[in-house]
N, C-alpha and C. Protein backbone atom coordinates (compact mmCIF):
# COMPACT_ATOMS: atom_id res chain seq x y z
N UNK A 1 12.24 5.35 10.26
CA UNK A 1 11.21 4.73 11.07
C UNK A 1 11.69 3.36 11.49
N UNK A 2 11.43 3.06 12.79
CA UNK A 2 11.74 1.21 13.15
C UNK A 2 10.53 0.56 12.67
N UNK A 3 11.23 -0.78 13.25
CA UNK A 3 10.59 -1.80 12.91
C UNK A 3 9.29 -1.61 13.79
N UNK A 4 8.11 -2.62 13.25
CA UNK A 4 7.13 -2.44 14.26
C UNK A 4 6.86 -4.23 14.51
N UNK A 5 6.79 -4.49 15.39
CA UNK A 5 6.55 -6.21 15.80
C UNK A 5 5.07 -5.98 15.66
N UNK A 6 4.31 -7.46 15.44
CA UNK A 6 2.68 -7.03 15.66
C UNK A 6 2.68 -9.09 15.88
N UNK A 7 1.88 -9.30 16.71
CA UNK A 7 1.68 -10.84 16.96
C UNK A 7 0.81 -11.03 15.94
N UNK A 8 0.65 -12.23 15.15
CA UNK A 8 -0.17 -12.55 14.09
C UNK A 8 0.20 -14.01 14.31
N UNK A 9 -0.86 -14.65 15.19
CA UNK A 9 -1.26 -16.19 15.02
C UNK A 9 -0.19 -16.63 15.84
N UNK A 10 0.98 -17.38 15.76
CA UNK A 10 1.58 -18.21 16.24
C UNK A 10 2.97 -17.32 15.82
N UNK A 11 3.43 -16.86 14.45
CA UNK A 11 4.45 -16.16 14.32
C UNK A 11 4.18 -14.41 14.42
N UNK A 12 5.40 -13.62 14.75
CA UNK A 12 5.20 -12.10 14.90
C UNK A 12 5.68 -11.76 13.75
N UNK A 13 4.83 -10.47 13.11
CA UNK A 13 5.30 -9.84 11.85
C UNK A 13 5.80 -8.64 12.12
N UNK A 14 6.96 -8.66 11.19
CA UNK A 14 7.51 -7.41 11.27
C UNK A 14 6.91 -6.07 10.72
N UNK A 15 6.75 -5.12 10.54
CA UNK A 15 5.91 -4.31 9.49
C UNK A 15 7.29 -2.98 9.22
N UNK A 16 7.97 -3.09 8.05
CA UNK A 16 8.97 -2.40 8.27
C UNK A 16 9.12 -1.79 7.29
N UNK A 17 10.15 -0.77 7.00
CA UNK A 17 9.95 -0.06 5.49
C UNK A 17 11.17 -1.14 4.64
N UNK A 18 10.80 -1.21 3.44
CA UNK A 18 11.74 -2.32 2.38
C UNK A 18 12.90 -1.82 2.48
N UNK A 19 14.15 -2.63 1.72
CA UNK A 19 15.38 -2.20 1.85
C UNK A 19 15.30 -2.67 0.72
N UNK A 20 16.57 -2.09 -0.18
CA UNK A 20 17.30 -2.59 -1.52
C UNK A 20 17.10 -4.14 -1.61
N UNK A 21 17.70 -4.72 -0.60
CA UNK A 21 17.90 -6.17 -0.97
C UNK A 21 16.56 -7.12 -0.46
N UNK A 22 15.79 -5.97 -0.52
CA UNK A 22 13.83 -6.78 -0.27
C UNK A 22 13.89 -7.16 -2.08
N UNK A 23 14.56 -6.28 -2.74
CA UNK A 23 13.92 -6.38 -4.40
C UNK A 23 13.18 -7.59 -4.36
N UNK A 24 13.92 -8.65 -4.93
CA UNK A 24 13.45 -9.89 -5.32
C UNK A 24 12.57 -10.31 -4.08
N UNK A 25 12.35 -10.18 -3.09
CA UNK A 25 10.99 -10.99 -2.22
C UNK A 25 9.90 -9.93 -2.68
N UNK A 26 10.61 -8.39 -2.77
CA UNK A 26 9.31 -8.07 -3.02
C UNK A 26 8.40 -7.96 -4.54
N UNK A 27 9.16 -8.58 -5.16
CA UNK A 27 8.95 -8.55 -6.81
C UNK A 27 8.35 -9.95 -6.61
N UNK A 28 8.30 -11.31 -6.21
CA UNK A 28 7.88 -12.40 -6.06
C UNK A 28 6.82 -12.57 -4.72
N UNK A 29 6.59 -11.46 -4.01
CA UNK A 29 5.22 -11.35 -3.21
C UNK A 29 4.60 -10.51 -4.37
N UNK A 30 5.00 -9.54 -5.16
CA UNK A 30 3.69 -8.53 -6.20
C UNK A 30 3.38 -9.97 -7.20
N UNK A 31 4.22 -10.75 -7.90
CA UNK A 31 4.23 -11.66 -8.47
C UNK A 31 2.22 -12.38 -8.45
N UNK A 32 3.06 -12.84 -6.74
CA UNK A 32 2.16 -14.19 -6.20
C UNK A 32 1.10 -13.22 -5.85
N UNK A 33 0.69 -11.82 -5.25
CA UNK A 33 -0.37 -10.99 -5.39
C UNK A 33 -1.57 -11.03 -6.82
N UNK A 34 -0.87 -10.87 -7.88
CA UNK A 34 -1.12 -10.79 -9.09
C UNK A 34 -1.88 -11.50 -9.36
N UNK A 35 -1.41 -13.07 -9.10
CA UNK A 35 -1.73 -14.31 -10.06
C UNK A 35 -3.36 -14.54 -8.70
N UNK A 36 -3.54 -14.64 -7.30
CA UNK A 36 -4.14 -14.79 -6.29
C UNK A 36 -5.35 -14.02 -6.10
N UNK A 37 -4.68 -12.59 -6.79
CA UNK A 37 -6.19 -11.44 -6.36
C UNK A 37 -6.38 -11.19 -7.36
N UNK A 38 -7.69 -10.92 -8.05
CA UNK A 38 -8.74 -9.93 -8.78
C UNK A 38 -8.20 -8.95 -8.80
N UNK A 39 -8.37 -8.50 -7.43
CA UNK A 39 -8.16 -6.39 -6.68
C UNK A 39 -6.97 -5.94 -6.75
N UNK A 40 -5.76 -6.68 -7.29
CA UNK A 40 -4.87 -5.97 -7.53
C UNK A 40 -5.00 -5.42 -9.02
N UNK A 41 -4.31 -4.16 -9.92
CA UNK A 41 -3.89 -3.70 -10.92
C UNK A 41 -3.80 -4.04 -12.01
N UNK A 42 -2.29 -5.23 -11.53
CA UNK A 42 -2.00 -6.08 -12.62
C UNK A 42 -2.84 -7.26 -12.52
N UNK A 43 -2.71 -8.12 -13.85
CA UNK A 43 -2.94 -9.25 -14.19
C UNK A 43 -1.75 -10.27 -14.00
N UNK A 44 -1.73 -11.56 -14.11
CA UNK A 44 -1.41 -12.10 -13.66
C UNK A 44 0.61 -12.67 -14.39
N UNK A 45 -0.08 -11.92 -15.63
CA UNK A 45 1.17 -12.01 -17.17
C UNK A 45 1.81 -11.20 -17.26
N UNK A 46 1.65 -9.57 -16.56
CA UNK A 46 2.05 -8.33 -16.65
C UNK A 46 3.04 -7.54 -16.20
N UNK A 47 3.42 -7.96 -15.20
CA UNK A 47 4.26 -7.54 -14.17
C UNK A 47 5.97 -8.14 -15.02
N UNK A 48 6.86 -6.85 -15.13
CA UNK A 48 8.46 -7.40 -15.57
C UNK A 48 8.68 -8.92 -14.14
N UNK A 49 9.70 -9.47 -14.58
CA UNK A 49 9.83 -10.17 -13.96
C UNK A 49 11.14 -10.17 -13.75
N UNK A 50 12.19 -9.22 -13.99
CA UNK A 50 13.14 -8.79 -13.75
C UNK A 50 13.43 -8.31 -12.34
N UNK A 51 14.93 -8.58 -12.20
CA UNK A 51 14.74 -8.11 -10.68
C UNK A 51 15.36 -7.11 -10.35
N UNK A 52 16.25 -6.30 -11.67
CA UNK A 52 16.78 -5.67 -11.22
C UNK A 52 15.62 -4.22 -11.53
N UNK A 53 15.21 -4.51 -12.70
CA UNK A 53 13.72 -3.27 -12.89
C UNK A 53 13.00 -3.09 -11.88
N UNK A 54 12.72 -4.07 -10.84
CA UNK A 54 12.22 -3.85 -9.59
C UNK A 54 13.29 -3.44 -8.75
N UNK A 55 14.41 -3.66 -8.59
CA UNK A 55 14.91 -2.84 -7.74
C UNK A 55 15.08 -1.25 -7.93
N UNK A 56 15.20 -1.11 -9.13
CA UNK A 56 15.16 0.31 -9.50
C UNK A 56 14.08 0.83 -9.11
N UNK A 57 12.79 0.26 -9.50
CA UNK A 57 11.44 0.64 -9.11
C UNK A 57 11.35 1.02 -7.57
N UNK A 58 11.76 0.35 -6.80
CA UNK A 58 11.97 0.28 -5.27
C UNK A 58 12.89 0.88 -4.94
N UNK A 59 13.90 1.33 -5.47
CA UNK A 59 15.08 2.73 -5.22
C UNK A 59 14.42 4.15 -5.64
N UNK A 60 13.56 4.01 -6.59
CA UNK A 60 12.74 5.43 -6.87
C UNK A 60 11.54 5.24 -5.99
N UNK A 61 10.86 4.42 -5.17
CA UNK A 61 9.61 4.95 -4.06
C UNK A 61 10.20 4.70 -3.39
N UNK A 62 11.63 4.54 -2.47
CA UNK A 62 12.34 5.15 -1.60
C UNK A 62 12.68 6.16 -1.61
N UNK A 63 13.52 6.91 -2.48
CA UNK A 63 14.44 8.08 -2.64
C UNK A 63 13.39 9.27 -2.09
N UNK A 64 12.56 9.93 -2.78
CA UNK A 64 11.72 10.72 -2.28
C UNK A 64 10.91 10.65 -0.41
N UNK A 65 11.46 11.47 0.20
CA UNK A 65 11.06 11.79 1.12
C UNK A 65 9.57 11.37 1.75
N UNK A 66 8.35 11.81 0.49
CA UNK A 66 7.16 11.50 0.49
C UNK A 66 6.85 10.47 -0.06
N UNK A 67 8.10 9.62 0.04
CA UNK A 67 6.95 8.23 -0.82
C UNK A 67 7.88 6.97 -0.18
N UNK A 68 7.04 5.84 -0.03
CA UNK A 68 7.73 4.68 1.16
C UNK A 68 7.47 3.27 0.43
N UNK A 69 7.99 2.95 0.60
CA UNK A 69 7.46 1.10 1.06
C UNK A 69 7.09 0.16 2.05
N UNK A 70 6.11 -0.26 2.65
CA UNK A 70 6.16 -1.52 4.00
C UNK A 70 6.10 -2.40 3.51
N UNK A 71 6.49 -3.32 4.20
CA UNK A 71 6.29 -4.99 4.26
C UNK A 71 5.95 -5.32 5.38
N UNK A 72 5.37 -6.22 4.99
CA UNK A 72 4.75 -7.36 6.10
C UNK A 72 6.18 -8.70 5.86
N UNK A 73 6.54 -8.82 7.20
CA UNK A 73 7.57 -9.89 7.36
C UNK A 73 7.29 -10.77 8.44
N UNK A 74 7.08 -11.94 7.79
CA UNK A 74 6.91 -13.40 9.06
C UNK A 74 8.34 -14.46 8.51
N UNK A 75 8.76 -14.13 10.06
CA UNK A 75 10.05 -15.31 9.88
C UNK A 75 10.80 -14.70 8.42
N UNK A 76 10.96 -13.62 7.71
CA UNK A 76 12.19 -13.57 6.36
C UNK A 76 11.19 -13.58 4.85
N UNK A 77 9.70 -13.86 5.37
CA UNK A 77 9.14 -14.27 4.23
C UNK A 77 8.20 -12.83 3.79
N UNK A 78 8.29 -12.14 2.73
CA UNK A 78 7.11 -10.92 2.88
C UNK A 78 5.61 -12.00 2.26
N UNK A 79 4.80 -11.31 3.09
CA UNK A 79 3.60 -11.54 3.14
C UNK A 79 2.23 -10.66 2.90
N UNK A 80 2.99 -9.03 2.43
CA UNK A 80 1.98 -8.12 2.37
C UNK A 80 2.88 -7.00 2.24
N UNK A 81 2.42 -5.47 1.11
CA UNK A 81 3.45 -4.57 0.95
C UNK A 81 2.36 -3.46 1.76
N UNK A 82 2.86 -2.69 1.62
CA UNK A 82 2.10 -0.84 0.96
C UNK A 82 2.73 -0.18 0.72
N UNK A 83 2.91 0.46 -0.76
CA UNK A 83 3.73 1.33 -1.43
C UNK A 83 2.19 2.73 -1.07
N UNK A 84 3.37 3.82 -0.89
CA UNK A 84 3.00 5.17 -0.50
C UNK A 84 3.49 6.15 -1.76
N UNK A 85 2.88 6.51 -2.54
CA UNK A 85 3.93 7.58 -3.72
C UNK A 85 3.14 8.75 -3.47
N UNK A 86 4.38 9.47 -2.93
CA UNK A 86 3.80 11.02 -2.65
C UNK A 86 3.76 11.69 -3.83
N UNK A 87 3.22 12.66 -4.11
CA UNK A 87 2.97 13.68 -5.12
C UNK A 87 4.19 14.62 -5.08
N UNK A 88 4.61 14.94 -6.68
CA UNK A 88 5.90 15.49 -7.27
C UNK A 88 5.66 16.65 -7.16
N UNK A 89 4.92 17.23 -6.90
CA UNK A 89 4.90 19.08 -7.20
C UNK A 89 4.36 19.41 -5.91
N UNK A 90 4.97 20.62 -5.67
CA UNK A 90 4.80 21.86 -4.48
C UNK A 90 3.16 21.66 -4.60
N UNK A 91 2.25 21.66 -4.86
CA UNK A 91 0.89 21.65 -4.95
C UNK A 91 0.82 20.32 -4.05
N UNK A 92 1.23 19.34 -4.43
CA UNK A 92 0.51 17.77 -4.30
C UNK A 92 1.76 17.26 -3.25
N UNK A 93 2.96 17.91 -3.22
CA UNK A 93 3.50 16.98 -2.06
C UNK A 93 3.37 16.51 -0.99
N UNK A 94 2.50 16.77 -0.68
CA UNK A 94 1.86 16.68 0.50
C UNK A 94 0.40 15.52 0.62
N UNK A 95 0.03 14.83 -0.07
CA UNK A 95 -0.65 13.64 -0.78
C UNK A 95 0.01 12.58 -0.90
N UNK A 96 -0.37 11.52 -0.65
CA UNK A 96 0.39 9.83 -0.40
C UNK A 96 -0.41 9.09 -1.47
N UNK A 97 -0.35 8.59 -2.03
CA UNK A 97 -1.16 7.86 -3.31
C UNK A 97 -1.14 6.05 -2.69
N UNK A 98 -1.73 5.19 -1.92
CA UNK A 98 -1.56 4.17 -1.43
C UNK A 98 -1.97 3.21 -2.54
N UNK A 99 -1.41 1.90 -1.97
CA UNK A 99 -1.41 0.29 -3.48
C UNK A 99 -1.01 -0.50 -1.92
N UNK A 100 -2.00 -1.48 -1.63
CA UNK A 100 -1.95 -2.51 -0.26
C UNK A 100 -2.10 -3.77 -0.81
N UNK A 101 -1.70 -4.42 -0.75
CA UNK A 101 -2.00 -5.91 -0.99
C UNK A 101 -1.24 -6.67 0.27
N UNK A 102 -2.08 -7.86 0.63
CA UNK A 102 -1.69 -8.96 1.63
C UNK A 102 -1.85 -10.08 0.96
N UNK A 103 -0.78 -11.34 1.13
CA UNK A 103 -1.44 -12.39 0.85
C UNK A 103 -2.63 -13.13 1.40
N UNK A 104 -3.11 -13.97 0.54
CA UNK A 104 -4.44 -14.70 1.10
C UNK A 104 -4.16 -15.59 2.11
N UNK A 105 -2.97 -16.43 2.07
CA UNK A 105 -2.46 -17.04 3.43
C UNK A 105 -2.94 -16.36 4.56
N UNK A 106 -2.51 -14.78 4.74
CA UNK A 106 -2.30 -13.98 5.72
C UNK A 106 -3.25 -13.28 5.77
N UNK A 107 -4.40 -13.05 5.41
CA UNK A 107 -5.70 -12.32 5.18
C UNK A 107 -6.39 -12.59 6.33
N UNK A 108 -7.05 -11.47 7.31
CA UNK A 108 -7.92 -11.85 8.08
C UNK A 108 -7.09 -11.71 9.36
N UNK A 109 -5.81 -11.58 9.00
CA UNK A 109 -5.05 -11.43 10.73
C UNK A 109 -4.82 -10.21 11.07
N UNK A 110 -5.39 -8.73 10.18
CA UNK A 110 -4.96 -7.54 10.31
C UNK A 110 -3.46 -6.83 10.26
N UNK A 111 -2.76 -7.65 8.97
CA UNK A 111 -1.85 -7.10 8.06
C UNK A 111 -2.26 -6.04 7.98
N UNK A 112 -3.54 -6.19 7.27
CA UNK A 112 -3.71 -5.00 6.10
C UNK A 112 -4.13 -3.58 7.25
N UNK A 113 -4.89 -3.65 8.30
CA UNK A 113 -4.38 -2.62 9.26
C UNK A 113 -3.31 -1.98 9.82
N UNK A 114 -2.35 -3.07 10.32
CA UNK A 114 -0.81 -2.69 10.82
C UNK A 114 -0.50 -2.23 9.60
N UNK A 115 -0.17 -2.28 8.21
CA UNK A 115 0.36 -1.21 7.17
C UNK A 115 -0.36 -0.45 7.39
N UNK A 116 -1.60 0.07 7.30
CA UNK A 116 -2.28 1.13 7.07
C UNK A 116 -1.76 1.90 8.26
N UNK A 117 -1.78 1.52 9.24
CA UNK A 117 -0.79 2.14 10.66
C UNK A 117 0.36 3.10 10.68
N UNK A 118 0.83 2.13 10.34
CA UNK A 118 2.46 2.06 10.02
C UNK A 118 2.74 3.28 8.64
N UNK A 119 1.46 3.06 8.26
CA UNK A 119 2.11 4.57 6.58
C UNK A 119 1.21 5.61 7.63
N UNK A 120 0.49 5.60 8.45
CA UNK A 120 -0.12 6.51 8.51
C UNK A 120 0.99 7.46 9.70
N UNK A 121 1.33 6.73 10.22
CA UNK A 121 2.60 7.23 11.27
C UNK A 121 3.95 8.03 10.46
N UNK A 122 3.86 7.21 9.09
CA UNK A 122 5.00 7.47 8.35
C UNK A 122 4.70 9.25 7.61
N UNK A 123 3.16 8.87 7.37
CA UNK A 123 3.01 10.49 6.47
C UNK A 123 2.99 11.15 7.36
N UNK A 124 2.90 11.22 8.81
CA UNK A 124 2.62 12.50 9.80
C UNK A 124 4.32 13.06 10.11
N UNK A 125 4.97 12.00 10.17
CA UNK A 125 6.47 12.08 10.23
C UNK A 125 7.07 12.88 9.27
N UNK A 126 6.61 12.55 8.21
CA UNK A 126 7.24 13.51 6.76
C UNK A 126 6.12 14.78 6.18
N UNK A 127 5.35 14.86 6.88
CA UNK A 127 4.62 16.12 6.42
C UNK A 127 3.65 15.67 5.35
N UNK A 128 2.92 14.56 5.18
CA UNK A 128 2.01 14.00 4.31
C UNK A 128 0.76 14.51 4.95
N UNK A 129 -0.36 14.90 4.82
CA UNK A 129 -1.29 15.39 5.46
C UNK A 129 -2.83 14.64 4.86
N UNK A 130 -2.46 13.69 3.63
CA UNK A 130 -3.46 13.52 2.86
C UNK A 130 -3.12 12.05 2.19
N UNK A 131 -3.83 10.96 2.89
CA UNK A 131 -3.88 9.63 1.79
C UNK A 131 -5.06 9.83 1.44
N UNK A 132 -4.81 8.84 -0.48
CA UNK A 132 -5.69 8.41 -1.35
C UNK A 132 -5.77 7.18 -1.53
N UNK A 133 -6.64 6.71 -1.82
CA UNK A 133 -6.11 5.22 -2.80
C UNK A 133 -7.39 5.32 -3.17
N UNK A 134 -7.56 4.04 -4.29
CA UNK A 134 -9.08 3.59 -5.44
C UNK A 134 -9.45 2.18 -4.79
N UNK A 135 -10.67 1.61 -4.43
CA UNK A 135 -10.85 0.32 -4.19
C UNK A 135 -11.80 -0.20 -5.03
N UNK A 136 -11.49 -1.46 -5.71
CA UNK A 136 -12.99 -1.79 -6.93
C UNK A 136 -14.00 -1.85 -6.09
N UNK A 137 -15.15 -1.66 -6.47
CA UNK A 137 -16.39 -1.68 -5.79
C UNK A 137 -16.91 -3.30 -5.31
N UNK A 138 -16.36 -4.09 -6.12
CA UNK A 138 -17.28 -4.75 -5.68
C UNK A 138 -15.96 -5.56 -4.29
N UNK A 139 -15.22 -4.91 -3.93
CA UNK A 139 -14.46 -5.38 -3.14
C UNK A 139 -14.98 -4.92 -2.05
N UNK A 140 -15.71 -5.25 -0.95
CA UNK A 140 -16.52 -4.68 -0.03
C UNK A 140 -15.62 -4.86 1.35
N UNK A 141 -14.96 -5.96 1.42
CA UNK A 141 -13.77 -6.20 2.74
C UNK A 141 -13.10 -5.34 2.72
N UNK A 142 -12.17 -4.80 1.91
CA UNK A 142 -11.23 -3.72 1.25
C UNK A 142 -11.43 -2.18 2.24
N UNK A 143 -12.88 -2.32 1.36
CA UNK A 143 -13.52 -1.46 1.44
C UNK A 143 -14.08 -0.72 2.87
N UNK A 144 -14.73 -1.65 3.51
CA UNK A 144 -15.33 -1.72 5.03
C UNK A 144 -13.71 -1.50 5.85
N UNK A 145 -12.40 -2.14 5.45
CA UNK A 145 -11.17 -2.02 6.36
C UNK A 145 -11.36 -0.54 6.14
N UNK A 146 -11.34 0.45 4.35
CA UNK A 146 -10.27 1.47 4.72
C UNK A 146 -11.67 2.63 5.05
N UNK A 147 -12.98 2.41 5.57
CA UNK A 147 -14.00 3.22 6.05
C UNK A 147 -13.44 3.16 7.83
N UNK A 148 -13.60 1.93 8.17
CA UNK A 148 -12.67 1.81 9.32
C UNK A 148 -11.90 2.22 10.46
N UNK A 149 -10.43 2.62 9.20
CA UNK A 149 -9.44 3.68 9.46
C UNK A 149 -9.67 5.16 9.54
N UNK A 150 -10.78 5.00 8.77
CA UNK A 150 -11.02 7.11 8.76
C UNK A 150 -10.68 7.42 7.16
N UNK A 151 -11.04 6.48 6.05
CA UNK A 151 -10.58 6.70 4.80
C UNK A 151 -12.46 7.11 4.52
N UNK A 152 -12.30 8.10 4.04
CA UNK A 152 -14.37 8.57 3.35
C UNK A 152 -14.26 8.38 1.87
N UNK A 153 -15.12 7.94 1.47
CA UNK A 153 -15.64 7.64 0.11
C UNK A 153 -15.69 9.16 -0.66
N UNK A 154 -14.99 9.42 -1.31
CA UNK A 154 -15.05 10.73 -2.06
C UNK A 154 -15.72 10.49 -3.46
N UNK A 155 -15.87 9.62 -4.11
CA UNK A 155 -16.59 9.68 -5.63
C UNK A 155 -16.39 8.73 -5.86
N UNK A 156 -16.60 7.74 -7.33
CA UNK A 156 -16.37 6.79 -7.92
C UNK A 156 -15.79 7.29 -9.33
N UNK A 157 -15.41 6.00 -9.84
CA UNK A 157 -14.83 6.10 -11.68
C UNK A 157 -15.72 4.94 -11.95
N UNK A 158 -16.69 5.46 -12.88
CA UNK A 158 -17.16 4.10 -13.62
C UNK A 158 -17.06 3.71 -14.51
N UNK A 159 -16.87 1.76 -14.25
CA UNK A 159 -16.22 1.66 -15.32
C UNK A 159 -14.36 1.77 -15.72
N UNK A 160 -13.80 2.01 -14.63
CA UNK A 160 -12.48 2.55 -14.78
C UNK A 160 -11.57 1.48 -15.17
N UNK A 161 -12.09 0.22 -14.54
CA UNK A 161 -11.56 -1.09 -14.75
C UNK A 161 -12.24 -1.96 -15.54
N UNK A 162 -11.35 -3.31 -16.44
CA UNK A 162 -12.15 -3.95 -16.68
C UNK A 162 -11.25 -5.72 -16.11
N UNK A 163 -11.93 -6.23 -15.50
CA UNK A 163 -11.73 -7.55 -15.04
C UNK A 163 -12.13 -8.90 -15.64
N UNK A 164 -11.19 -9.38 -16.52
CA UNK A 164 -12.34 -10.52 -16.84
C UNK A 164 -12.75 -10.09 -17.96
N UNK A 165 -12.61 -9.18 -18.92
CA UNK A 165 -13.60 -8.88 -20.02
C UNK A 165 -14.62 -7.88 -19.36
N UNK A 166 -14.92 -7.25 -17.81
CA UNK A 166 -16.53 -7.12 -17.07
C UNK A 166 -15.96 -5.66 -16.95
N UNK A 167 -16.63 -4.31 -17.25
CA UNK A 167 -16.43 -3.35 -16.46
C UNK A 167 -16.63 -3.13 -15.11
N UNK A 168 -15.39 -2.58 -13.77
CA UNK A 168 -15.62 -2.65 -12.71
C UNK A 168 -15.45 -1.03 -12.96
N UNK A 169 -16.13 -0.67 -11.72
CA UNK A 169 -16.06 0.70 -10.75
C UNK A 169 -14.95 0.65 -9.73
N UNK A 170 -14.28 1.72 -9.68
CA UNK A 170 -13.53 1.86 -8.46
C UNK A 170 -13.90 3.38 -7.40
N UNK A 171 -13.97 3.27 -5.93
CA UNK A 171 -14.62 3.77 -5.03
C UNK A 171 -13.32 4.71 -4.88
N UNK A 172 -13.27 6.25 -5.27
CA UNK A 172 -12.32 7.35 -4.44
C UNK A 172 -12.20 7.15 -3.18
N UNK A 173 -11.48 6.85 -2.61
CA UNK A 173 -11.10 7.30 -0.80
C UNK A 173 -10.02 8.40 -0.31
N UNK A 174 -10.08 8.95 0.46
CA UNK A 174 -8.90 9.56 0.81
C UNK A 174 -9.32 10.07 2.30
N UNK A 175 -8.21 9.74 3.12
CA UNK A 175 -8.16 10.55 4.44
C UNK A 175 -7.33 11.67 4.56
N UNK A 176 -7.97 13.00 5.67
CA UNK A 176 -7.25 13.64 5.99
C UNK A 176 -6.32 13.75 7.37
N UNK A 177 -4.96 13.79 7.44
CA UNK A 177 -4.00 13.70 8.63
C UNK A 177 -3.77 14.96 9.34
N UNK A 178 -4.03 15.50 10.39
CA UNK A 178 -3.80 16.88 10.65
C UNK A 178 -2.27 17.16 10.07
N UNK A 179 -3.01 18.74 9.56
CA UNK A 179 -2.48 19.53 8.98
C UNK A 179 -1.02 20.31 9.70
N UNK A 180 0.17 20.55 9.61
CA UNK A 180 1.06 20.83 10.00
C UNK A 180 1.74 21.65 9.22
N UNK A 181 2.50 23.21 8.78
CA UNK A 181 3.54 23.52 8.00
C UNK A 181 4.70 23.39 8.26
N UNK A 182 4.97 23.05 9.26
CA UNK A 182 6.43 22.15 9.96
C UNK A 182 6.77 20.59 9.60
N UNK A 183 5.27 19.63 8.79
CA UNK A 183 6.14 18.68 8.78
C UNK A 183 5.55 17.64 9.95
N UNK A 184 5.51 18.24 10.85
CA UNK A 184 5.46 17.33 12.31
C UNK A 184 3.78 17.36 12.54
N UNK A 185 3.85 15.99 13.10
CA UNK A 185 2.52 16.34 13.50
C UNK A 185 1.47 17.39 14.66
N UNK A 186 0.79 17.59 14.72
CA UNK A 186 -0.25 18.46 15.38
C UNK A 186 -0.80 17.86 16.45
């Protein structure tokens, strides 16, 4: 897949899939994600801080066909990912498992759309027919973006998280991409 340019404010972002030698920007954007958002996963202490464990990490959601990386790039700097991990078995390969984060710098300029774009172009290309992802509930921006796109609320987990000491809920989403047995889109 190319690059995709998108104007954002005064500088243009790139929205592109990672390369090997993203490791370390992109291990120090999950970093600065961590410590900034609530809504991400990790906490703020958790994450290896190694760079070569992240590159490995980022050589295995490359390698597979069904599973990607984007970045958000202004001027050399990442500013926002979306890791895509497709499903391992003949049943599920065909399923994208999504994880989005933007920085807060960059929040509000529709990063977090242009990835959602940009993977969604990517699963029709490789025969993905089906994103998921979890959003905490009380994340309602998140939330309202991926209703938006065409992502439907399929169920909740309650309780699945806890933030803070607080049990959170997280909201099922998943869209469907027309269906293809070729791979290509419809």
């Amino acid at each position: 897949m190319h690059a995709l340019l998108y104007p954002s404010g005064t500088n243009p972002v790139e929205i592109r899939v990672a390369r090997d030698s993203d490791a370390e920007a992109v291990l120090a954007l999950r970093l600065m994600l961590d410590s900034e958002s609530e809504f991400m996963l990790l906490e703020a202490d958790e994450r290896s801080r190694d760079v070569e464990v992240q590159r490995r990490r980022l050589q295995g959601m490359l390698a597979p066909a069904n599973s990607t990386v984007f970045v958000a790039d202004v001027g050399g700097r990442l500013v926002g990912f979306l890791q895509a991990r497709g499903g391992e078995f003949r049943r599920n390969r065909h399923v994208a498992d999504i994880v989005l984060g933007v920085r807060h710098s960059h929040s509000g300029q529709g990063l977090a759309r242009q990835l959602l774009e940009a993977a969604e172009e990517w699963a029709r290309s490789v025969g993905v027919s089906r994103l998921e992802l979890t959003v905490m509930a009380h994340n309602e921006r998140a939330h309202r973006l991926y209703l938006s796109v065409g992502f439907r609320d399929e169920g909740s987990k309650r309780e699945s998280l806890r933030v803070r000491g607080a049990p959170v809920d997280e909201i099922v989403m998943g869209k469907l991409l027309a269906y293809s047995p070729s791979g290509s889109s419809a």
